[in-house]
N, C-alpha and C. Protein backbone atom coordinates (compact mmCIF):
# COMPACT_ATOMS: atom_id res chain seq x y z
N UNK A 1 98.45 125.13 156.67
CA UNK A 1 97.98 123.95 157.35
C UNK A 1 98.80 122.75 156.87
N UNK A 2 99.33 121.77 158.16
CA UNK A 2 100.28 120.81 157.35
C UNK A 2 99.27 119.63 157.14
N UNK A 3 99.17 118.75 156.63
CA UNK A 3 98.84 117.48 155.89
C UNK A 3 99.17 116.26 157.25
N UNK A 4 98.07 115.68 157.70
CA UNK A 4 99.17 114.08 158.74
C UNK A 4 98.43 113.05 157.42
N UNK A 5 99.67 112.70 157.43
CA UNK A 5 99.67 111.22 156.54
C UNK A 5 99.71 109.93 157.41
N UNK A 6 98.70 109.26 157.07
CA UNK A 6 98.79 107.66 158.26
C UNK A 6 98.49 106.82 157.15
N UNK A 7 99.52 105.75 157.35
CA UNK A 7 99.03 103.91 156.84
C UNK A 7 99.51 103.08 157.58
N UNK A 8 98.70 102.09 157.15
CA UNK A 8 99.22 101.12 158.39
C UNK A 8 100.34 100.45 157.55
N UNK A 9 100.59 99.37 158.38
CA UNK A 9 102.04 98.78 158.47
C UNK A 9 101.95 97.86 157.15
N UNK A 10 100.89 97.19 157.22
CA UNK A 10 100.51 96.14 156.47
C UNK A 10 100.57 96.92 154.68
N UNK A 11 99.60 98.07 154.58
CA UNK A 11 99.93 98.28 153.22
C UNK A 11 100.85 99.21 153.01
N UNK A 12 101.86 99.71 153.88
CA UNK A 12 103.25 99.33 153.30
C UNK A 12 103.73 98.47 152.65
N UNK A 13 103.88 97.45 153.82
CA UNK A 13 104.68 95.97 153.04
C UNK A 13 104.63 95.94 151.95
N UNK A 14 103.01 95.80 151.77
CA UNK A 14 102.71 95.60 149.88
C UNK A 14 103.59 96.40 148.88
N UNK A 15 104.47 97.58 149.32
CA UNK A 15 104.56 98.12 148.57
C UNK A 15 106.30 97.93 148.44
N UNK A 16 106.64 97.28 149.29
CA UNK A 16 107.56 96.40 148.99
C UNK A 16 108.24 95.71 147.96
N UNK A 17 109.01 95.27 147.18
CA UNK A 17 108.61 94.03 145.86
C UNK A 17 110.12 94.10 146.25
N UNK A 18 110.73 92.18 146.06
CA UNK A 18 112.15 91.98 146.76
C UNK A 18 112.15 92.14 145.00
N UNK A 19 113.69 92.73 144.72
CA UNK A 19 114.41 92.65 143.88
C UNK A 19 115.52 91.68 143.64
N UNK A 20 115.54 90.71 144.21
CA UNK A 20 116.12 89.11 143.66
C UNK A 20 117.05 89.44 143.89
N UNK A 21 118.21 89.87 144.93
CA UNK A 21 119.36 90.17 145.65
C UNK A 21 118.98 89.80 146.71
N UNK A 22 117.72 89.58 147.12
CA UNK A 22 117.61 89.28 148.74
C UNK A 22 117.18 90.64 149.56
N UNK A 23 116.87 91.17 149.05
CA UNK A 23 116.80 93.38 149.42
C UNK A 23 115.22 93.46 148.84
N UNK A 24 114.79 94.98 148.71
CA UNK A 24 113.60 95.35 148.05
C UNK A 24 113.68 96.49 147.90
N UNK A 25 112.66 96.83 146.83
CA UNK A 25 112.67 98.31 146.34
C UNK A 25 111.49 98.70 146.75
N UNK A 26 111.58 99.81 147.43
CA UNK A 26 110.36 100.40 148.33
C UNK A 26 110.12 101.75 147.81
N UNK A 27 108.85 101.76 147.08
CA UNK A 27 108.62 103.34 146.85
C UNK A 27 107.25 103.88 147.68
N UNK A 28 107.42 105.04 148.40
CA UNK A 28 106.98 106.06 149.28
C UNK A 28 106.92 107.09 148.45
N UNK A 29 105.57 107.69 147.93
CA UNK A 29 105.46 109.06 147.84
C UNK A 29 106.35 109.53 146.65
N UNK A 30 106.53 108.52 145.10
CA UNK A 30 107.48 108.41 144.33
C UNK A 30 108.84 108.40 144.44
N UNK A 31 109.13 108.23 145.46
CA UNK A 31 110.76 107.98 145.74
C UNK A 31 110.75 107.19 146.33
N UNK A 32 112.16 105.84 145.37
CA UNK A 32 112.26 104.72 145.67
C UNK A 32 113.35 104.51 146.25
N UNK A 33 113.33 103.35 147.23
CA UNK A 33 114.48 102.86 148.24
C UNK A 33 114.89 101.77 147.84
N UNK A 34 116.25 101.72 148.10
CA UNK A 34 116.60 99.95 148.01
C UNK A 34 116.99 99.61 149.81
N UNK A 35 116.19 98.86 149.90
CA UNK A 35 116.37 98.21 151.30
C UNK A 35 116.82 97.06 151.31
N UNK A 36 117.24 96.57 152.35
CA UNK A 36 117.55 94.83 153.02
C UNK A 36 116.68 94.34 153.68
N UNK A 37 116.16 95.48 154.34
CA UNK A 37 114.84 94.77 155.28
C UNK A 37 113.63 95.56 155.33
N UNK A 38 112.57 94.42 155.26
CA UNK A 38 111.28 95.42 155.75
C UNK A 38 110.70 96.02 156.93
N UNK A 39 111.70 96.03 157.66
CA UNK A 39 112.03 96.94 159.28
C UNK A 39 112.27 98.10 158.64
N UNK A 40 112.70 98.34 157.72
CA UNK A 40 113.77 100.12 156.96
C UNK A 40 112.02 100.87 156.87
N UNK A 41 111.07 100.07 156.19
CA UNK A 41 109.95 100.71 156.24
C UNK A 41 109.29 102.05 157.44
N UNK A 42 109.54 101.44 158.23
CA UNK A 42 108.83 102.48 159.49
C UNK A 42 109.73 103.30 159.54
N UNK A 43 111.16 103.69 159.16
CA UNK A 43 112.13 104.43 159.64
C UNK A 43 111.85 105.61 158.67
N UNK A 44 111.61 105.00 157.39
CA UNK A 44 111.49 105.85 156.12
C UNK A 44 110.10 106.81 155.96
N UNK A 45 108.96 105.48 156.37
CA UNK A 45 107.77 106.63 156.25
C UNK A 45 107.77 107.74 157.33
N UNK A 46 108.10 107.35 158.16
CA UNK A 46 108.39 108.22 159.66
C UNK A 46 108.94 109.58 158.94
N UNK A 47 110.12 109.66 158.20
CA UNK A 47 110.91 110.62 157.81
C UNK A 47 110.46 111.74 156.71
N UNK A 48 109.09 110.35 156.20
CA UNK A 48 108.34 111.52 155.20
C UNK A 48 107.12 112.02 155.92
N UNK A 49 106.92 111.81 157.09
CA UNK A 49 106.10 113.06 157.91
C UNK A 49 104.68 111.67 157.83
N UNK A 50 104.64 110.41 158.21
CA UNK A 50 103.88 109.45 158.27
C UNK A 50 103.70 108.98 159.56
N UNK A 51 102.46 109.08 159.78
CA UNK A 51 102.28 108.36 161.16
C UNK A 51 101.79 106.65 160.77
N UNK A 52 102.13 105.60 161.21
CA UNK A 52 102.23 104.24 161.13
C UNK A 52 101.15 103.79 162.41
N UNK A 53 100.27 102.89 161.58
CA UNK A 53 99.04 102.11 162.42
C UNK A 53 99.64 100.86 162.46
N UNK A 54 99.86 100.68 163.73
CA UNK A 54 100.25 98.83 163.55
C UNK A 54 99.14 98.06 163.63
């Protein structure tokens, strides 16, 4: 049986934190991203099998 994972958009963000380059480090599911934007969010949870509530 597979697992559906859903969050919404919003507590993503939170999980966000800019790293003072102007970027952010985004961790999903213990693996962390360095992003530029918080658009990269939906692309990433998407990829870890996340359905997104706007």
């Amino acid at each position: 049986m597979d697992t559906i994972k859903t969050a919404s958009f919003e507590s993503l963000l939170e999980l966000a934190v800019p790293d003072g380059d102007g970027g952010y480090v985004f961790t999903l599911d213990g693996e962390t991203f360095k992003i530029k934007d918080t658009l990269e969010i939906t692309g990433i949870a998407t990829k870890k099998g996340y359905i997104i509530i706007y």
